[in-house]
PDB file of N, CA and C in Angstrom:
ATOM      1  N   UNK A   1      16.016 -31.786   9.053  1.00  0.00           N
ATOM      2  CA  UNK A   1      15.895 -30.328   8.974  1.00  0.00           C
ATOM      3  C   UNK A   1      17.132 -29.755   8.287  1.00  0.00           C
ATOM      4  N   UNK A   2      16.476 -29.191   7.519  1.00  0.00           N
ATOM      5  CA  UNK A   2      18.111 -28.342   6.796  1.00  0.00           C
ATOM      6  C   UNK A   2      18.769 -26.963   7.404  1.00  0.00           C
ATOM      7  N   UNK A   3      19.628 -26.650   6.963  1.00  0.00           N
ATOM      8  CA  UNK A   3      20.417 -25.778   7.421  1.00  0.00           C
ATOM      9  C   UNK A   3      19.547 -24.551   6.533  1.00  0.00           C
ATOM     10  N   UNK A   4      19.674 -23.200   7.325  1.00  0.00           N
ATOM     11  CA  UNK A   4      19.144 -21.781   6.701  1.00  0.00           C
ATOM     12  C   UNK A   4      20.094 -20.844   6.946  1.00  0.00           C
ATOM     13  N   UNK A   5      20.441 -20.002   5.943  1.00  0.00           N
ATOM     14  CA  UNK A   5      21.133 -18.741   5.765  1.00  0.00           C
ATOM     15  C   UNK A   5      20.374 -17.835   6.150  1.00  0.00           C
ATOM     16  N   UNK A   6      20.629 -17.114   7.054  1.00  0.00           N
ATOM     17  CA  UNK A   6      19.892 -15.694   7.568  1.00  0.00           C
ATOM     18  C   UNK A   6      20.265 -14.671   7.278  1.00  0.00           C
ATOM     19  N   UNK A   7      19.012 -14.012   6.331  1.00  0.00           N
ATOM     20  CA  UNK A   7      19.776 -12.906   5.370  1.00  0.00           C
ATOM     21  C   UNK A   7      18.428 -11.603   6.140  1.00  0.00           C
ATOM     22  N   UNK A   8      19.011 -10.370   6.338  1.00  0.00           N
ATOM     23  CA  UNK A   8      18.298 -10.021   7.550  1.00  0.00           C
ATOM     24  C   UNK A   8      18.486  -8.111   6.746  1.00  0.00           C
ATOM     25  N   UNK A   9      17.669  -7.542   6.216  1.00  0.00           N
ATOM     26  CA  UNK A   9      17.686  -6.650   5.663  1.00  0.00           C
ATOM     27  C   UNK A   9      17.364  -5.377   6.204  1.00  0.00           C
ATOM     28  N   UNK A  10      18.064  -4.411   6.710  1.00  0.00           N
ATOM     29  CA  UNK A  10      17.754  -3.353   6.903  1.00  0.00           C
ATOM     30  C   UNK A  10      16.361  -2.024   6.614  1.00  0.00           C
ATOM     31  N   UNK A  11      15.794  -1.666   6.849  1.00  0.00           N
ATOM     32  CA  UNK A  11      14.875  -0.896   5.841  1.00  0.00           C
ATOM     33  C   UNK A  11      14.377   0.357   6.683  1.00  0.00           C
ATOM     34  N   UNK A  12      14.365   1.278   6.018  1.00  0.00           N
ATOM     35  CA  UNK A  12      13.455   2.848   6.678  1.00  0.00           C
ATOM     36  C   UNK A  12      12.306   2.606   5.670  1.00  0.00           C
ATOM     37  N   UNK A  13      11.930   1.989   4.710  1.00  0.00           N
ATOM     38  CA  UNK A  13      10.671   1.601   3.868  1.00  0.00           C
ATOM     39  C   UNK A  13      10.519   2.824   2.780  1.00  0.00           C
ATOM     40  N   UNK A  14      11.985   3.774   2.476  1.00  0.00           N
ATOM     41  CA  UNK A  14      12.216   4.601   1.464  1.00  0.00           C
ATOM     42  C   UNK A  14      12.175   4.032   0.286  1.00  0.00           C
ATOM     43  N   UNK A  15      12.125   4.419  -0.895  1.00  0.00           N
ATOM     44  CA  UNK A  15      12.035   3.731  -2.264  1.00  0.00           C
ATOM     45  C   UNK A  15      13.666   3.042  -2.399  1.00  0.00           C
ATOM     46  N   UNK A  16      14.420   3.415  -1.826  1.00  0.00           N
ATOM     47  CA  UNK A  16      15.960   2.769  -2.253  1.00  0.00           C
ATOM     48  C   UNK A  16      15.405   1.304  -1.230  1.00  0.00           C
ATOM     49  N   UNK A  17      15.235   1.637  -0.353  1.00  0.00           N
ATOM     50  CA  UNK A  17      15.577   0.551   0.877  1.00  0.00           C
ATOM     51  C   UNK A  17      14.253  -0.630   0.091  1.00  0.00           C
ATOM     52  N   UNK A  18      13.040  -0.125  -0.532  1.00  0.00           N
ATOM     53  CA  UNK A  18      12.443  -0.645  -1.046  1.00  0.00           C
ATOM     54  C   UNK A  18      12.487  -2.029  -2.149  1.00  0.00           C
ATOM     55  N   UNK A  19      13.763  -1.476  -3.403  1.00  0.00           N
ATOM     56  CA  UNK A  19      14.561  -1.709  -4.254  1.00  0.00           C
ATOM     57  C   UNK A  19      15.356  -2.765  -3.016  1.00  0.00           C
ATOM     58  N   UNK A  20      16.113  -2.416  -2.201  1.00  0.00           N
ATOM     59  CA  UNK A  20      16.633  -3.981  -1.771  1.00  0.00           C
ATOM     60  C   UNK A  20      16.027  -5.056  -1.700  1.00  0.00           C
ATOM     61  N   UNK A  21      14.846  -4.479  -0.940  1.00  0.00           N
ATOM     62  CA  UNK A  21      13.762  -5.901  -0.379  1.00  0.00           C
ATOM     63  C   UNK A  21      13.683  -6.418  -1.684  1.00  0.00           C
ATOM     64  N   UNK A  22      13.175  -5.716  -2.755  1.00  0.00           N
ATOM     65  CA  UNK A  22      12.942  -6.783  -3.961  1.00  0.00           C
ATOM     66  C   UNK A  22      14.126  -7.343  -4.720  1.00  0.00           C
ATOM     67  N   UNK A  23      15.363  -7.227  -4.332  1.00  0.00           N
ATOM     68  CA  UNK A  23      16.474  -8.032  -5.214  1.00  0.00           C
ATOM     69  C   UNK A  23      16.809  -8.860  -4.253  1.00  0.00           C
ATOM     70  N   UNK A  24      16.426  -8.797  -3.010  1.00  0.00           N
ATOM     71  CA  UNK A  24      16.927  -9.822  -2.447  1.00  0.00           C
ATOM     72  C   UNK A  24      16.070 -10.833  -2.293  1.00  0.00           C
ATOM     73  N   UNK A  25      14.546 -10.505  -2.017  1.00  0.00           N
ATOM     74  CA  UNK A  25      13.600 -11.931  -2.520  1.00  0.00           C
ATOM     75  C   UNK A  25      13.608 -12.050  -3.667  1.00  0.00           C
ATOM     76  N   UNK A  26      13.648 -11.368  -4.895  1.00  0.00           N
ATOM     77  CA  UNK A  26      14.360 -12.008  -6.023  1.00  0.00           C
ATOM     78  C   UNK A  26      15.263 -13.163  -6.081  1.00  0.00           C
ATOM     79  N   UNK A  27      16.505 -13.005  -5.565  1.00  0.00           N
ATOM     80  CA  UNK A  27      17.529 -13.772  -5.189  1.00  0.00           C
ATOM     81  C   UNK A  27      17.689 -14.581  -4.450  1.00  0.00           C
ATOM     82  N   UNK A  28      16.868 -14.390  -3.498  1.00  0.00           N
ATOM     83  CA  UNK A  28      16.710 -15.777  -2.253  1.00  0.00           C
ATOM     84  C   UNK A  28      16.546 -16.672  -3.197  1.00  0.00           C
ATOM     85  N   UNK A  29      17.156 -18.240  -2.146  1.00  0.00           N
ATOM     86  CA  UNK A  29      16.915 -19.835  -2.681  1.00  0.00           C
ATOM     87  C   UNK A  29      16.239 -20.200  -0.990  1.00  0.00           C
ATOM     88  N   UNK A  30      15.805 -21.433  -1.715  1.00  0.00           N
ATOM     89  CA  UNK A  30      15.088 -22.069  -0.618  1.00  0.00           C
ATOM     90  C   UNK A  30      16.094 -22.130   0.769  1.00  0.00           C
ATOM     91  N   UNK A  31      17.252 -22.073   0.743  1.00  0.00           N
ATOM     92  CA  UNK A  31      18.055 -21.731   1.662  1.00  0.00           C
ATOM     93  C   UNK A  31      18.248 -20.514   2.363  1.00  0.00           C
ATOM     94  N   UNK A  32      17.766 -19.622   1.868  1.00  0.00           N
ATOM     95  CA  UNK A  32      17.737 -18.238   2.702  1.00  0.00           C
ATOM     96  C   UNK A  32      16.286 -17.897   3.758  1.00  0.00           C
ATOM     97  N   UNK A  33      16.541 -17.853   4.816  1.00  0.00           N
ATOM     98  CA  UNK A  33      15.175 -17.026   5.305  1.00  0.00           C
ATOM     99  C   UNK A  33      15.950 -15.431   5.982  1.00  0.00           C
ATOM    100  N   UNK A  34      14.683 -15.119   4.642  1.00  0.00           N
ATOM    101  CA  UNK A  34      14.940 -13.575   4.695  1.00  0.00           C
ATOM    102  C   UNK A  34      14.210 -13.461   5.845  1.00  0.00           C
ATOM    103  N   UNK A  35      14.292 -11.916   6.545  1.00  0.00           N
ATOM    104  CA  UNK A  35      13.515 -11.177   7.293  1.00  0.00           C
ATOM    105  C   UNK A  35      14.209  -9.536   7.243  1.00  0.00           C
ATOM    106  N   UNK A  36      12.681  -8.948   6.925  1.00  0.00           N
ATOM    107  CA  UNK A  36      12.750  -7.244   6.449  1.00  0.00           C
ATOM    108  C   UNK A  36      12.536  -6.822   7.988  1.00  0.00           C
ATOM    109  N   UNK A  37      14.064  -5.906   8.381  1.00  0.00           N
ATOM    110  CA  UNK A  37      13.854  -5.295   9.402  1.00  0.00           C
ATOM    111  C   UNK A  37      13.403  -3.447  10.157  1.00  0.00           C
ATOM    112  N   UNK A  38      12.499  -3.121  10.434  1.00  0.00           N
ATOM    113  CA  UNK A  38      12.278  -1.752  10.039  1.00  0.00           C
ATOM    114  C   UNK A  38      13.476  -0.944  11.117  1.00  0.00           C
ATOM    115  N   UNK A  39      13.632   0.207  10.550  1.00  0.00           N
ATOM    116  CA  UNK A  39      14.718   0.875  11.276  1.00  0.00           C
ATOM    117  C   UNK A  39      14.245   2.032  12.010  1.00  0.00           C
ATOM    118  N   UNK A  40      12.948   2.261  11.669  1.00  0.00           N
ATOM    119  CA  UNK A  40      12.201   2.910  12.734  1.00  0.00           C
ATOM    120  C   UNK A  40      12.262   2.219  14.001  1.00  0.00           C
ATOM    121  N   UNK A  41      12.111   1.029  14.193  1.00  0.00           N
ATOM    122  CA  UNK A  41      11.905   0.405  15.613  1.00  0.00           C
ATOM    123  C   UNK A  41      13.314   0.636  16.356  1.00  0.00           C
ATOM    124  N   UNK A  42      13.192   0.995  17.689  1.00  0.00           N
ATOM    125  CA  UNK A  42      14.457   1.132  18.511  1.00  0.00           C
ATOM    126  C   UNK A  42      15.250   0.440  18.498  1.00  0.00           C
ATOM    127  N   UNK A  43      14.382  -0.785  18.757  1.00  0.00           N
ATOM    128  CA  UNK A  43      15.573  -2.261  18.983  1.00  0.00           C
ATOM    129  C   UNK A  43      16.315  -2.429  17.645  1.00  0.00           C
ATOM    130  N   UNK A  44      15.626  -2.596  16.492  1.00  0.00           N
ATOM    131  CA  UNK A  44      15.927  -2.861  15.077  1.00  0.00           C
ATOM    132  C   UNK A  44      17.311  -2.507  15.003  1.00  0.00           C
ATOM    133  N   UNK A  45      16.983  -1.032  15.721  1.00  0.00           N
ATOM    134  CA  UNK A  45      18.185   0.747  14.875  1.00  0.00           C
ATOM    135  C   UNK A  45      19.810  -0.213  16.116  1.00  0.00           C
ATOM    136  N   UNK A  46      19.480  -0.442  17.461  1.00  0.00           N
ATOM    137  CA  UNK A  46      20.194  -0.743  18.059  1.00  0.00           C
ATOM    138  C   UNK A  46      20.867  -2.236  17.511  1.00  0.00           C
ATOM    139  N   UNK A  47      20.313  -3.213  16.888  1.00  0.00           N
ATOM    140  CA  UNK A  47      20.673  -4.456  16.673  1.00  0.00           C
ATOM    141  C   UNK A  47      21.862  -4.025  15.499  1.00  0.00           C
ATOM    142  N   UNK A  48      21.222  -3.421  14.500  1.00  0.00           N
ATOM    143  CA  UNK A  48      21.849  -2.344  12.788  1.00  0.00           C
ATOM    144  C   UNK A  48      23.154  -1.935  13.694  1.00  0.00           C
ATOM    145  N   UNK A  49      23.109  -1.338  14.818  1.00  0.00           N
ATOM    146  CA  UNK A  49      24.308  -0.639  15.142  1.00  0.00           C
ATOM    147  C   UNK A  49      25.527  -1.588  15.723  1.00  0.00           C
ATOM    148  N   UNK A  50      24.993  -2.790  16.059  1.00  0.00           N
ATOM    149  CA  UNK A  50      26.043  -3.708  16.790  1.00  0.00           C
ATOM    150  C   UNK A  50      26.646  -4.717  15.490  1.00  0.00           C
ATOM    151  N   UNK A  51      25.837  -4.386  14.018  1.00  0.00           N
ATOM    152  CA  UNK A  51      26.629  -5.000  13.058  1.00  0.00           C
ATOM    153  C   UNK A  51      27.571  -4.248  12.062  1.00  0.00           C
ATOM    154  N   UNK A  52      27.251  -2.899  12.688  1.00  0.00           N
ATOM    155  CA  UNK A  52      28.266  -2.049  11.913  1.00  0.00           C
ATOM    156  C   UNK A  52      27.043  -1.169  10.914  1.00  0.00           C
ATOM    157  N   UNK A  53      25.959  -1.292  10.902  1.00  0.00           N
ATOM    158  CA  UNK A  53      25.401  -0.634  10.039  1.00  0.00           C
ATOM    159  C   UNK A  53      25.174   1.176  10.158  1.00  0.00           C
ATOM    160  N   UNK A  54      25.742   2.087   8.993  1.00  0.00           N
ATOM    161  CA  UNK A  54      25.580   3.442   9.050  1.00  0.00           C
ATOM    162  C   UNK A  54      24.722   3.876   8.165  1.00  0.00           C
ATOM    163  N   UNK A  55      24.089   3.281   7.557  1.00  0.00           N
ATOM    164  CA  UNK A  55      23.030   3.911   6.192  1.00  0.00           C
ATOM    165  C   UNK A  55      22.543   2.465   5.939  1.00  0.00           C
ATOM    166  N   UNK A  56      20.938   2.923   5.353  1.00  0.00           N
ATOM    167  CA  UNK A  56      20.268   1.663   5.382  1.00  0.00           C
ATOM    168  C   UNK A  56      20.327   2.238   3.159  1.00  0.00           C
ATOM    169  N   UNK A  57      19.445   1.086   2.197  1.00  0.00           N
ATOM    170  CA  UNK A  57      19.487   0.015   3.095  1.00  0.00           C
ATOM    171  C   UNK A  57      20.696  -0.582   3.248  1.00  0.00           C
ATOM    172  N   UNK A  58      20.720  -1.974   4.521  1.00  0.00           N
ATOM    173  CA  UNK A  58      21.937  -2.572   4.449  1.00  0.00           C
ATOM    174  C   UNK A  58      21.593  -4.097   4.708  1.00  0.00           C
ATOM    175  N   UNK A  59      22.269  -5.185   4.583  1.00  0.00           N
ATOM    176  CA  UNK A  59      21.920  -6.607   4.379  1.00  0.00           C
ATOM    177  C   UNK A  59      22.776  -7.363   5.070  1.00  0.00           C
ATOM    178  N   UNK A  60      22.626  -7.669   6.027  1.00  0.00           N
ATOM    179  CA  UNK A  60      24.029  -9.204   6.913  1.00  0.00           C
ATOM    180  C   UNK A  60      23.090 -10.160   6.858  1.00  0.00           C
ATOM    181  N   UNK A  61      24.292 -10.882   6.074  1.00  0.00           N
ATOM    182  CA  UNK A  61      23.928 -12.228   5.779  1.00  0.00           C
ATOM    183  C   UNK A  61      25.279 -13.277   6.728  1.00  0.00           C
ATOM    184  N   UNK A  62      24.144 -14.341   7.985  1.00  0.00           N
ATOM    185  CA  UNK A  62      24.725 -15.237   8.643  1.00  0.00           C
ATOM    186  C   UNK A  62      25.664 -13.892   9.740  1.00  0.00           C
ATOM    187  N   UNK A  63      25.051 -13.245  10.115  1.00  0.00           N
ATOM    188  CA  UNK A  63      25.847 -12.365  10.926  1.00  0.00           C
ATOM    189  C   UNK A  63      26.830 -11.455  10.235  1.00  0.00           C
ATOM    190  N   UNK A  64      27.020 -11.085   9.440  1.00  0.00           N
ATOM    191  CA  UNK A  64      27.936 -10.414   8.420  1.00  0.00           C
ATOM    192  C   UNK A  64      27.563  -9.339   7.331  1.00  0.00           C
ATOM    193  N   UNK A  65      27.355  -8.070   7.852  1.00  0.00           N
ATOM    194  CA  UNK A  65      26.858  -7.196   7.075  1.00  0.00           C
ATOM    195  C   UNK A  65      28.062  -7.665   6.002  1.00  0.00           C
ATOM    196  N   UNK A  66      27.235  -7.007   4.853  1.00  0.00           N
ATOM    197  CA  UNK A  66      27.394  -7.590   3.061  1.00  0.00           C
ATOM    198  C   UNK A  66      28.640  -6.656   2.623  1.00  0.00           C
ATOM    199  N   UNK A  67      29.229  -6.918   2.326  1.00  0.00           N
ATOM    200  CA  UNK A  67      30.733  -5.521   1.854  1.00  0.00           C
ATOM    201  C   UNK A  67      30.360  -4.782   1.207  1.00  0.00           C
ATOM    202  N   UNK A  68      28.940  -5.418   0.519  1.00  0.00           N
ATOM    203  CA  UNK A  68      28.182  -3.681  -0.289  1.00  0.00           C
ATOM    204  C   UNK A  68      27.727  -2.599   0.529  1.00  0.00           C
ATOM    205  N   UNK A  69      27.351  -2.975   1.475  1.00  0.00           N
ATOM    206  CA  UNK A  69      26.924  -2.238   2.570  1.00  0.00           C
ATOM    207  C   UNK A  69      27.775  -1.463   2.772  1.00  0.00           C
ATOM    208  N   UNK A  70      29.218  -1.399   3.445  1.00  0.00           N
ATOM    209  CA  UNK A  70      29.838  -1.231   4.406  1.00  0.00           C
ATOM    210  C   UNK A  70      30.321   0.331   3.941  1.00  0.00           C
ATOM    211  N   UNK A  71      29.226   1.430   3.096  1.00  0.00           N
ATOM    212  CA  UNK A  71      29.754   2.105   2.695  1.00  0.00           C
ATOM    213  C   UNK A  71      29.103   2.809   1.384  1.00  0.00           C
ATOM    214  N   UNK A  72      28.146   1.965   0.884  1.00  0.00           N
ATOM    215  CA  UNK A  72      27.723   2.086  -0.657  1.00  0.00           C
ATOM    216  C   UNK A  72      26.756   1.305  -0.819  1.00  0.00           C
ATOM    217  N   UNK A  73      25.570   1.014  -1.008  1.00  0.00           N
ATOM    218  CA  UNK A  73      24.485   0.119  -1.248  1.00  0.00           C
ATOM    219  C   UNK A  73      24.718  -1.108  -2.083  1.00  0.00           C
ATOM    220  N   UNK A  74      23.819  -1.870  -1.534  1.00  0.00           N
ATOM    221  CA  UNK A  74      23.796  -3.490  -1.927  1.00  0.00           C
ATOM    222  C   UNK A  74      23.792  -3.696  -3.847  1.00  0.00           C
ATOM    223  N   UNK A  75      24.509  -4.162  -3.801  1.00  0.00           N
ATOM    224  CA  UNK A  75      24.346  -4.630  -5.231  1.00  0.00           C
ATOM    225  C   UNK A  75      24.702  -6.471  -5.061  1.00  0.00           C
ATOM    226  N   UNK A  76      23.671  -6.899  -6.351  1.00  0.00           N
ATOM    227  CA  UNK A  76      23.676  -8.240  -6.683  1.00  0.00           C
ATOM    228  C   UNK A  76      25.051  -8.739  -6.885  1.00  0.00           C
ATOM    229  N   UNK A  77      25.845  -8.455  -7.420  1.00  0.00           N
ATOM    230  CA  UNK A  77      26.972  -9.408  -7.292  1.00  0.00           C
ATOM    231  C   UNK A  77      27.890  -9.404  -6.047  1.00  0.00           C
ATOM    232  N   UNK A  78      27.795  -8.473  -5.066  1.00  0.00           N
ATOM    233  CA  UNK A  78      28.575  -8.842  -3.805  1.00  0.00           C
ATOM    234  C   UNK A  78      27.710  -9.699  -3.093  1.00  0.00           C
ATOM    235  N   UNK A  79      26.277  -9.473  -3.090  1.00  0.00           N
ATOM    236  CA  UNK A  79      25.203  -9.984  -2.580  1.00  0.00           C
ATOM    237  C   UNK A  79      25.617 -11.329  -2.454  1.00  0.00           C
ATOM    238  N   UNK A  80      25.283 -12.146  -4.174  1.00  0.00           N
ATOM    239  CA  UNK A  80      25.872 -13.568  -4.055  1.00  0.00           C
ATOM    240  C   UNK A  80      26.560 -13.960  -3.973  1.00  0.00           C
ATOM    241  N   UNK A  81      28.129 -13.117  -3.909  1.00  0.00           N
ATOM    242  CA  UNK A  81      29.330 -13.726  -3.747  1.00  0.00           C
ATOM    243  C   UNK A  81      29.447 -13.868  -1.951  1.00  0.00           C
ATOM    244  N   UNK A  82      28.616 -13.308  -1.203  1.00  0.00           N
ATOM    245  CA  UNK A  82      28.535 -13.702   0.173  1.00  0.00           C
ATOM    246  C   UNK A  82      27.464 -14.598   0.768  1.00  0.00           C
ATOM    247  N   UNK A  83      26.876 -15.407  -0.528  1.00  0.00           N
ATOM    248  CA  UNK A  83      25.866 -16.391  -0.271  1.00  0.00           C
ATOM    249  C   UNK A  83      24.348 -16.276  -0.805  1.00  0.00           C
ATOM    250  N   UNK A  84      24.003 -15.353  -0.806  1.00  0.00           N
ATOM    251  CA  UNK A  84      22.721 -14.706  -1.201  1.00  0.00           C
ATOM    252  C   UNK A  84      22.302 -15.606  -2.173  1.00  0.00           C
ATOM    253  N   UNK A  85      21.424 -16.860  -2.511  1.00  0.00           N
ATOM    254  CA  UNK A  85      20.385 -17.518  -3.377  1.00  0.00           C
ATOM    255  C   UNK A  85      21.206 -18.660  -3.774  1.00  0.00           C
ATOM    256  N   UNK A  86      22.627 -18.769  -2.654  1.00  0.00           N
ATOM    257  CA  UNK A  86      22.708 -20.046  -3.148  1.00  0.00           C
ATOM    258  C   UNK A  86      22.304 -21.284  -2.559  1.00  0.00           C
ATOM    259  N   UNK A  87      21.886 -22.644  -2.386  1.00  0.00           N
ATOM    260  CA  UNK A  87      21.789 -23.428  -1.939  1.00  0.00           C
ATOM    261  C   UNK A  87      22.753 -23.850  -1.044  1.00  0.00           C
ATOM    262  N   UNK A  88      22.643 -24.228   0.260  1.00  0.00           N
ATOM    263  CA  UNK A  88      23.215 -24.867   1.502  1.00  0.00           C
ATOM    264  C   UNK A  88      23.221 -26.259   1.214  1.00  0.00           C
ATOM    265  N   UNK A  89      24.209 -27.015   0.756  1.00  0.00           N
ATOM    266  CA  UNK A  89      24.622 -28.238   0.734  1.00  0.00           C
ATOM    267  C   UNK A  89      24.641 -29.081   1.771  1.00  0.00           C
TER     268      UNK A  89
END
């Protein structure tokens, strides 16, 4: 069994938050299992809040909201420089 990166995406299902979901299954490798989380749901909004999340969308990857996040929306190159589509060796 191989090892998986858990890349765990924020979403209110707005057209921005929309635009994440698709660069990040874009970007996934067989090493990532994504999962789109809605932020309508209570638990979701409460889980978002224990990783630091203040505005969606937002992306922690392996427990670690993304430094794009932390302030400014996800973009592809912080994305992969914190793992996002690369292969787990």
């Amino acid at each position: 069994m191989s090892a998986k990166r858990k890349i765990e995406v924020f979403s209110a299902g707005c057209p921005v938050c929309e635009q994440t979901v698709e660069l990040v299954e874009r970007i996934a490798c067989d090493s990532c299992e994504v999962a789109i989380l809605d932020m309508n749901d209570a638990e979701v909004a409460r889980k978002a809040e224990e990783f630091g999340v203040k505005s969606v969308p937002a992306v922690v990857i392996d427990g670690k909201l993304a430094q794009c996040c932390e302030g400014q929306g996800p973009d592809e190159e912080t994305l992969r420089a914190a793992g996002l589509g690369q292969p787990i060796a």
